[in-house]
Protein backbone atom coordinates (compact mmCIF):
# COMPACT_ATOMS: atom_id res chain seq x y z
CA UNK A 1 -15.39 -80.44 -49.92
CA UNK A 2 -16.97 -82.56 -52.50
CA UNK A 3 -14.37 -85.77 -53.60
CA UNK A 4 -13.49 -86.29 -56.84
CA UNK A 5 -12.78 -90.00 -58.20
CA UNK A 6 -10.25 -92.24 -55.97
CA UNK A 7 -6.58 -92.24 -56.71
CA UNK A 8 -5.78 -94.64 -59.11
CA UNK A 9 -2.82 -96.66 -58.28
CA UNK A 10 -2.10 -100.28 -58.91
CA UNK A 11 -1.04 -101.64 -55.17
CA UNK A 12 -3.23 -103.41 -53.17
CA UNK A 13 -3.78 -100.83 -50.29
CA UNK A 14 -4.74 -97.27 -50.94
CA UNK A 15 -2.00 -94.50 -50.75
CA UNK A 16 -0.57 -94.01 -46.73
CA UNK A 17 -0.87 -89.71 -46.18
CA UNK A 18 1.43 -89.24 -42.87
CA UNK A 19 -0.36 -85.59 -41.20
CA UNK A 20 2.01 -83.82 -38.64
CA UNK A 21 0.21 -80.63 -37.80
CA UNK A 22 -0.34 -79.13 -33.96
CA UNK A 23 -3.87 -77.86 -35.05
CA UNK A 24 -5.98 -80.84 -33.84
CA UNK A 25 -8.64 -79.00 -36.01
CA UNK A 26 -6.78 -78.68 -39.58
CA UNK A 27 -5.87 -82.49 -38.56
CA UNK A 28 -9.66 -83.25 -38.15
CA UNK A 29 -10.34 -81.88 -41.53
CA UNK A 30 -7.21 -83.07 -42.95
CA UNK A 31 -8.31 -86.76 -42.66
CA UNK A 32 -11.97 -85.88 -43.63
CA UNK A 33 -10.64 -84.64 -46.96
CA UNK A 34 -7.99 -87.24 -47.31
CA UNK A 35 -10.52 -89.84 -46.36
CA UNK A 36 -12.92 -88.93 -48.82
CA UNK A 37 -10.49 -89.10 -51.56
CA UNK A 38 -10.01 -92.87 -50.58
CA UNK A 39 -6.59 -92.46 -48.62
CA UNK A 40 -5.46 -94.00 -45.45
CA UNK A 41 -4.57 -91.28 -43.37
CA UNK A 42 -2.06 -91.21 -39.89
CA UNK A 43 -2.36 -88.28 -38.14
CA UNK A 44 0.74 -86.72 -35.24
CA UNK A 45 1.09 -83.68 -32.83
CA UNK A 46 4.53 -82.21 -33.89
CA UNK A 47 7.76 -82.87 -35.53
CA UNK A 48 9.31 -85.33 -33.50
CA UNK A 49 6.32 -88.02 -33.81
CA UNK A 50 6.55 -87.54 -37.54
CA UNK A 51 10.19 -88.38 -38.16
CA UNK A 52 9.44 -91.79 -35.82
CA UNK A 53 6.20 -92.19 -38.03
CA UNK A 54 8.31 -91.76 -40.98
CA UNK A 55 10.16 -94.72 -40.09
CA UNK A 56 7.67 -96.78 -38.48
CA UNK A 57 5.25 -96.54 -41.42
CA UNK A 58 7.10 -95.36 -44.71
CA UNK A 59 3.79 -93.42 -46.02
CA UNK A 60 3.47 -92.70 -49.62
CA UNK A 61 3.17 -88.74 -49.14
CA UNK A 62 4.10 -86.58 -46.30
CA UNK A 63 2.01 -83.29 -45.27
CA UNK A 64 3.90 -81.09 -43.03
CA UNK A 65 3.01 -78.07 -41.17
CA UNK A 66 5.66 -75.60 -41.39
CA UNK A 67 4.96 -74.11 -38.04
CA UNK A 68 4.98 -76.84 -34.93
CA UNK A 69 6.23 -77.10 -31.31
CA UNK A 70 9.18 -79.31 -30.04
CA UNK A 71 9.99 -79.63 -33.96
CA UNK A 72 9.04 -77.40 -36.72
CA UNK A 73 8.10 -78.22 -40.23
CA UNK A 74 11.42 -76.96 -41.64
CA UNK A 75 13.43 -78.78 -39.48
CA UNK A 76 11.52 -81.82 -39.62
CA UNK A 77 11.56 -82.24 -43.34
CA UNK A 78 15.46 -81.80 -43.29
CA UNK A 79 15.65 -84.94 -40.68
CA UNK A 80 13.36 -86.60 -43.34
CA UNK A 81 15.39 -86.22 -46.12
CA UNK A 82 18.33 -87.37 -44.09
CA UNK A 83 16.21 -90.31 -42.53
CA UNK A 84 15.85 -91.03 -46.47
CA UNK A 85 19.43 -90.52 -47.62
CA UNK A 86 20.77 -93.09 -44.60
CA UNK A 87 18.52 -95.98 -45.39
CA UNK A 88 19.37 -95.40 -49.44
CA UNK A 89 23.40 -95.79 -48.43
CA UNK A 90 22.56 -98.35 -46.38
CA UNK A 91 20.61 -100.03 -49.35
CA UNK A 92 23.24 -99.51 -51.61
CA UNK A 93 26.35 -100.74 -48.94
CA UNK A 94 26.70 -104.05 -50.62
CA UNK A 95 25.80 -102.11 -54.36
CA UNK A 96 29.39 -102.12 -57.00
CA UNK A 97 29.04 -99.00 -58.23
CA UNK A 98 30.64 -95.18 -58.52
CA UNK A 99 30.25 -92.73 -56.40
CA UNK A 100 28.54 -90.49 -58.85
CA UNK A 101 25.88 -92.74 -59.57
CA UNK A 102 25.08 -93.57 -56.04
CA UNK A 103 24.98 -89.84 -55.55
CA UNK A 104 22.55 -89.62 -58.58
CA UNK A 105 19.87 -92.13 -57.34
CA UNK A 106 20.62 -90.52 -53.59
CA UNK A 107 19.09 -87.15 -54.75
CA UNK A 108 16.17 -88.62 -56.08
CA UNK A 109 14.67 -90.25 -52.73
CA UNK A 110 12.17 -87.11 -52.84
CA UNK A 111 10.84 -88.19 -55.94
CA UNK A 112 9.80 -91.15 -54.19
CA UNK A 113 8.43 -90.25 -50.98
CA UNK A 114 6.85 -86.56 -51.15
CA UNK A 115 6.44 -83.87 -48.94
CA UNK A 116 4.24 -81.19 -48.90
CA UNK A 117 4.41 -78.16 -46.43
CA UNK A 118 1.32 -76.43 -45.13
CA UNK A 119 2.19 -72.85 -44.21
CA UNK A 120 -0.01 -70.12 -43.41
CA UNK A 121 3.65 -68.42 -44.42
CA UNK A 122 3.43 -67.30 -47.80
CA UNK A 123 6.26 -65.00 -48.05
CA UNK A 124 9.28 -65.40 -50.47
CA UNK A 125 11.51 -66.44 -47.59
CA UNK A 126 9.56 -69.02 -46.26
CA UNK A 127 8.73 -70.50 -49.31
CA UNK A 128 12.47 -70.66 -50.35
CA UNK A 129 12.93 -72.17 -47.01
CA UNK A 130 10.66 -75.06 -47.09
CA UNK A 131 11.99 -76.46 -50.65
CA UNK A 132 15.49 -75.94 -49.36
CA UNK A 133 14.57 -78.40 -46.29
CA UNK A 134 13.59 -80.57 -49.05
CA UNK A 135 10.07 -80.04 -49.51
CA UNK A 136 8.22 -81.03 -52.91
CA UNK A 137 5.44 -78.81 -53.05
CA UNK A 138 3.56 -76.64 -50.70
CA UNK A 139 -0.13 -74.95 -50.20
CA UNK A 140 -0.79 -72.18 -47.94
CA UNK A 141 -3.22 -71.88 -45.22
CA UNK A 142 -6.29 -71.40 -44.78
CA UNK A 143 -6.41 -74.99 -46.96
CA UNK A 144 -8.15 -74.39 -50.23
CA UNK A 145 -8.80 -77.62 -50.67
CA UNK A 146 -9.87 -78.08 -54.08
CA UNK A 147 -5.90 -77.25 -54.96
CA UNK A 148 -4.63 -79.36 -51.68
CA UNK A 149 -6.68 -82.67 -53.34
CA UNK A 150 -5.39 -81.69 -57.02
CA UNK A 151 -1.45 -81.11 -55.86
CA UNK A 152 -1.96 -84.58 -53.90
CA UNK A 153 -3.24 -86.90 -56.63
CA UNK A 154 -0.18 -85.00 -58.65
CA UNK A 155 2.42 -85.23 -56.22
CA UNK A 156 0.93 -89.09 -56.14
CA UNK A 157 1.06 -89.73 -59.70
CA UNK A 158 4.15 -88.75 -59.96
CA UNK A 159 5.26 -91.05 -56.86
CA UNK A 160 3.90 -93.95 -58.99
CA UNK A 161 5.38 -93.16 -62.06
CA UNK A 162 8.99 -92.95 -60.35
CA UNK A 163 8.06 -96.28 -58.84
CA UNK A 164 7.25 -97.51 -62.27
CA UNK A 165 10.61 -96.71 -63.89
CA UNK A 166 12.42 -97.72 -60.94
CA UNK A 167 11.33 -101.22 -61.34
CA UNK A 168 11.80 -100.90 -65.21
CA UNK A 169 15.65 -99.66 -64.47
CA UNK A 170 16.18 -102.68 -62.10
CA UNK A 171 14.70 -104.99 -64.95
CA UNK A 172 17.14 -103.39 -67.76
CA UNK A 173 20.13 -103.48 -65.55
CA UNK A 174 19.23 -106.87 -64.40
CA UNK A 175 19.35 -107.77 -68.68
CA UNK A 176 21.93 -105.33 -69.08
CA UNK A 177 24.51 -107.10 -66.45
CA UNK A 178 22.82 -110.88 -65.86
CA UNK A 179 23.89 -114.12 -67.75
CA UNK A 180 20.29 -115.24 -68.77
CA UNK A 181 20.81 -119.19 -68.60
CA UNK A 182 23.25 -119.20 -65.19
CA UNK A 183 21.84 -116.00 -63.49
CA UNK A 184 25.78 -115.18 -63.32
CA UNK A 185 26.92 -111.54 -64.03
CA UNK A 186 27.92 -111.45 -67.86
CA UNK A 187 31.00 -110.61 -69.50
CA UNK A 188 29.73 -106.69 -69.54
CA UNK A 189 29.35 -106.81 -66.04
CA UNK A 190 32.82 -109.00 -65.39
CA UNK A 191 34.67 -106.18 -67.35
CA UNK A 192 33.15 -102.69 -65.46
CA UNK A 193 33.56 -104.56 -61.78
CA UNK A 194 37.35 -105.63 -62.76
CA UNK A 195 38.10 -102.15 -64.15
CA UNK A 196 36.35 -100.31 -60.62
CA UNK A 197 38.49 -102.88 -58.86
CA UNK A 198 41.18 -102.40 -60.11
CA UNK A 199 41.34 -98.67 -59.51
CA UNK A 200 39.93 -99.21 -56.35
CA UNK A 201 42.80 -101.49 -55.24
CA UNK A 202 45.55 -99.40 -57.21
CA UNK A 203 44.92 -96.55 -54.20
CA UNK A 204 44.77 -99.04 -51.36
CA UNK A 205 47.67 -100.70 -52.40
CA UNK A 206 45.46 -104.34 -51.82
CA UNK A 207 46.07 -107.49 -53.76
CA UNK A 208 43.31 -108.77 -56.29
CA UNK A 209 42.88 -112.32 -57.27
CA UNK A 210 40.97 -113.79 -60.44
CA UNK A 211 40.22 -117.18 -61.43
CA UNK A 212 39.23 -118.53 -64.55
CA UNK A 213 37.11 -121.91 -65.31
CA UNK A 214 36.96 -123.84 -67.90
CA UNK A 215 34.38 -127.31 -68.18
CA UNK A 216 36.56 -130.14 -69.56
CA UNK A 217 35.76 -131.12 -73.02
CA UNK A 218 32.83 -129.28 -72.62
CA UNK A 219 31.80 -129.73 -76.58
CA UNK A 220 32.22 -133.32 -76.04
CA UNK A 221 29.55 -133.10 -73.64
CA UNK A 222 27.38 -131.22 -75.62
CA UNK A 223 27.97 -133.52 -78.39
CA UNK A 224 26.96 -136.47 -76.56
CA UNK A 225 24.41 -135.33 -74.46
CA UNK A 226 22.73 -132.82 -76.46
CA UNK A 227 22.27 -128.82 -75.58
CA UNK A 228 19.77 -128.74 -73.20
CA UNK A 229 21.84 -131.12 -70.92
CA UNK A 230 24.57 -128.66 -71.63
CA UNK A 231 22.77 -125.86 -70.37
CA UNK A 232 21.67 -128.24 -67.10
CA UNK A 233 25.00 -128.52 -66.76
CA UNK A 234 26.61 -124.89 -66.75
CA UNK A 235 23.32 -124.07 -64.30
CA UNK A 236 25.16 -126.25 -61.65
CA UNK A 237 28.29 -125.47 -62.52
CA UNK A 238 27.61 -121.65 -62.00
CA UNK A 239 25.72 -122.81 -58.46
CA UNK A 240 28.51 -124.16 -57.21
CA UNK A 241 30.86 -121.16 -57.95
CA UNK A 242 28.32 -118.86 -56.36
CA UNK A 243 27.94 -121.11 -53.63
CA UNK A 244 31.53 -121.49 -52.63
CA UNK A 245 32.37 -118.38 -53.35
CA UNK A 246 31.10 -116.38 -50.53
CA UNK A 247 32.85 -112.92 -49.84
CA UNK A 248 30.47 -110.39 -50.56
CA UNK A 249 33.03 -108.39 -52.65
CA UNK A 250 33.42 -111.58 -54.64
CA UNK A 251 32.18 -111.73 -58.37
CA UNK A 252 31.46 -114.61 -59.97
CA UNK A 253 30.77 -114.53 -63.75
CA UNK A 254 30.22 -116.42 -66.92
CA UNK A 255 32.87 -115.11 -68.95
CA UNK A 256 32.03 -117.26 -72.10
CA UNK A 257 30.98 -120.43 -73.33
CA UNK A 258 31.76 -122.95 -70.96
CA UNK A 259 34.23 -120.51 -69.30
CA UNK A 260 33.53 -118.89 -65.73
CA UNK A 261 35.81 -116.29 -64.33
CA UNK A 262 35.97 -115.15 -60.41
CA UNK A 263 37.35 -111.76 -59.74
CA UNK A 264 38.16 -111.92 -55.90
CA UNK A 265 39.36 -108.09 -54.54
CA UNK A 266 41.46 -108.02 -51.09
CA UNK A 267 42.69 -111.91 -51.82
CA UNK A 268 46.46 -113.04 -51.84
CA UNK A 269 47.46 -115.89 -54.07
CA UNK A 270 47.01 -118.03 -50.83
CA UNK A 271 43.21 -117.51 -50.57
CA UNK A 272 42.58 -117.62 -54.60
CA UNK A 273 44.27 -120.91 -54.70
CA UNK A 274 42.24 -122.08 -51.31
CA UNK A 275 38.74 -121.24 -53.68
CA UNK A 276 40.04 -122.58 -56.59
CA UNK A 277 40.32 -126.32 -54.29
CA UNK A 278 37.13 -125.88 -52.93
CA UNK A 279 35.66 -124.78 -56.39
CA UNK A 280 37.39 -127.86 -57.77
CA UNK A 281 35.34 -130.11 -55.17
CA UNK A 282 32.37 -128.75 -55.50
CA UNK A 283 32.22 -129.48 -59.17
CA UNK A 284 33.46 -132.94 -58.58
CA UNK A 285 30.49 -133.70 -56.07
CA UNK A 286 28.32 -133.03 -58.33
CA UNK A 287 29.16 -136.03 -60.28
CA UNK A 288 27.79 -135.55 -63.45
CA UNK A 289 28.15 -138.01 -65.98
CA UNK A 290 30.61 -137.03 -68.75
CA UNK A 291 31.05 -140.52 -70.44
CA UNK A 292 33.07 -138.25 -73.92
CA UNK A 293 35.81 -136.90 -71.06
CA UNK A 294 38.94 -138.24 -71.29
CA UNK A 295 40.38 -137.02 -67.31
CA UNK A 296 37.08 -138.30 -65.81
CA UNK A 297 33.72 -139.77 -65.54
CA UNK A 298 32.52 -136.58 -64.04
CA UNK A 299 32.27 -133.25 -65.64
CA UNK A 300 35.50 -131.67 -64.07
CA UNK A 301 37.19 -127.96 -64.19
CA UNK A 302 40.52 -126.45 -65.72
CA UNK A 303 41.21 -123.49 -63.76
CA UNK A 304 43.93 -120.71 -64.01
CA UNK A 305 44.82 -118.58 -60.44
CA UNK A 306 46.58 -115.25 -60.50
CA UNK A 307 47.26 -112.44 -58.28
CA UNK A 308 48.60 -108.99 -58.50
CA UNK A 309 48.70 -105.70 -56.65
CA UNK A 310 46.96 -103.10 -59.21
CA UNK A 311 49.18 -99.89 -59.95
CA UNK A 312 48.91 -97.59 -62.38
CA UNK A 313 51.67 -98.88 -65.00
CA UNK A 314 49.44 -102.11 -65.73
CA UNK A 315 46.00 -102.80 -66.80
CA UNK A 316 43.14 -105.17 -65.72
CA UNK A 317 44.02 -106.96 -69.05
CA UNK A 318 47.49 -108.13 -67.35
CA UNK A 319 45.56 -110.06 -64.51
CA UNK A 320 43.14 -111.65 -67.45
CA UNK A 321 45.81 -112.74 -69.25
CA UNK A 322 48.04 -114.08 -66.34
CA UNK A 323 44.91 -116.14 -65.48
CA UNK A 324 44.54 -117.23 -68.97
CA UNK A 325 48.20 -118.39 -68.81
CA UNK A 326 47.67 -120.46 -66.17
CA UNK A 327 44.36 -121.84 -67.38
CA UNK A 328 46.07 -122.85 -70.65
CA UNK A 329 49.28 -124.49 -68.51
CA UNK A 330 45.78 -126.27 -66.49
CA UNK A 331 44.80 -127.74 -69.52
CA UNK A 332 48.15 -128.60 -71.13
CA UNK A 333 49.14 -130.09 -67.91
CA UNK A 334 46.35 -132.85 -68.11
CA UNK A 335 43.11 -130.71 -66.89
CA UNK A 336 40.80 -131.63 -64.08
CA UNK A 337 43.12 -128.93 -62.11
CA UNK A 338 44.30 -125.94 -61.41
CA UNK A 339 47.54 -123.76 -62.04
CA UNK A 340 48.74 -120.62 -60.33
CA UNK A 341 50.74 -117.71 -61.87
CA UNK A 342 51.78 -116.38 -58.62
């Protein structure tokens, strides 16, 4: 059994190998092996310990013997997978997105967290079996364990690799859907959660409210106090609409400029105009100086409320531009308020 160079991954403890095998024997040599190679090893009886290890210590790989008491392999890796695919929904519970991209990133949780059966069955069956209960790989026994370190450090590499452009997905959906300068969802990510909301709310017959903000004289302020106060300024601006805006199902975006829009699914006109107050106040608290506005000596919002039941005769477009009505009647009206449509 003579090692070959430690696994080379960039986290600050070495890779966690979960054993579940009854052979207290193969488990003995099992660590030995695993040991040598620089791994941190946790060893278990059957089945049943495993799928509470699973949980208890979210290892990086998983080696499973196929044939166990209380629990065998097969049946083990299938509570595994299902172990996996709960905690991924429940992950993704408060996540806006389709169905068939939640299913997508679902079937990949193997990719993440290996497992690799060790069956002294070698037969066609068996080995159909065990990668139909969701296994990644699998050596037969006895161990040659050249091949059992070599599919390891693969099945490993691969983990870390997934890892890798998992993080680098977050990061270009983070650019891909994040305001830079408020750390407010953009105008990209205002249209695709309006347009799933709307069909969303279209089937359950449910009302869905929007708002849309505008800074008063805005330009003015930037004129006076230069850009980089501007920006200051639309960073607590933004805080206070994610602040005060506080159902989970809530958006709140920059929609453009000095404009900020709120898309508010399962809210009657009642409730939009009850966020657009407290929006209002917020702002106002904040009392910053706006010395070019002609409403106030605080920067102050111009906000337009609408409502509507989606159906399938209208478009998300109507609710934008009932908002934008109202926002325009806001600032006709005298600004530093806010107009409903409904």
């Amino acid at each position: 059994m003579s090692g070959i160079s430690p696994f080379p991954l960039s986290t600050k403890q070495p890779p966690l190998i979960l054993v579940a095998d009854d052979d207290k024997t193969i488990r003995v040599l099992l660590r030995k092996a695993m040991e040598q190679e620089g791994y941190r090893v946790v060893e278990v009886n059957d089945g049943k310990q495993c799928l509470d290890a699973y949980e208890a210590i979210k290892p990086d790989i998983v080696l499973l013997d196929a044939v166990m008491p209380v629990m065998d392999g097969f049946t083990c890796c299938k509570h595994l997978l299902q172990i996996a695919r709960n905690n991924l929904i429940s992950a993704l519970a408060n996540f806006d997105t389709n169905s068939t991209l939640k299913n997508t990133v679902i079937s990949k949780i193997w990719e993440r967290t290996p497992i690799l059966m060790i069956t002294c069955l070698d037969d066609e069956e068996s080995v159909n079996r065990a990668f139909d209960a969701g296994a990644t790989d699998y050596v037969t026994k006895p161990i040659h364990w050249p091949v059992l370190r070599q599919r390891l450090r693969r099945l490993l590499q691969q983990a870390q690799v997934y890892k890798q452009l998992e993080a680098a997905n977050q990061a270009l959906h983070h650019l891909a859907n994040v305001d830079g300068l408020t750390e407010l969802a953009n105008r990209r990510r205002f249209d695709d959660y309006l347009n799933t909301q709307w069909i969303n709310l279209a089937q359950e017959g449910s009302p869905l409210s929007m708002i849309l903000c505008d800074i008063d004289f805005f330009k003015f302020y930037n004129d006076r106090y230069g850009h980089p106060a501007g920006d200051v300024c639309l960073q607590k601006v933004g805080a206070v609409l994610s602040l005060k805006v506080q159902k989970h199902q809530d958006l709140v975006a920059r929609y453009g400029g000095e404009e900020f829009a709120v898309i508010m699914p399962y809210t009657p006109a009642s409730g939009a105009v009850h966020v657009a107050s407290v929006i209002q106040a917020g702002v106002k608290d904040l009392q910053i100086v706006h010395d070019e506005s002609a409403v106030s000596e605080y920067v102050t919002l111009s906000m337009g409320v609408a409502t509507v039941v989606p159906n399938w005769e209208s478009s998300p477009s109507d609710l934008i531009v009932m908002a934008d009505k109202a926002l325009y009647q806001a600032k006709a009206g005298g600004r530093d308020r806010f107009i409903s449509s409904s």
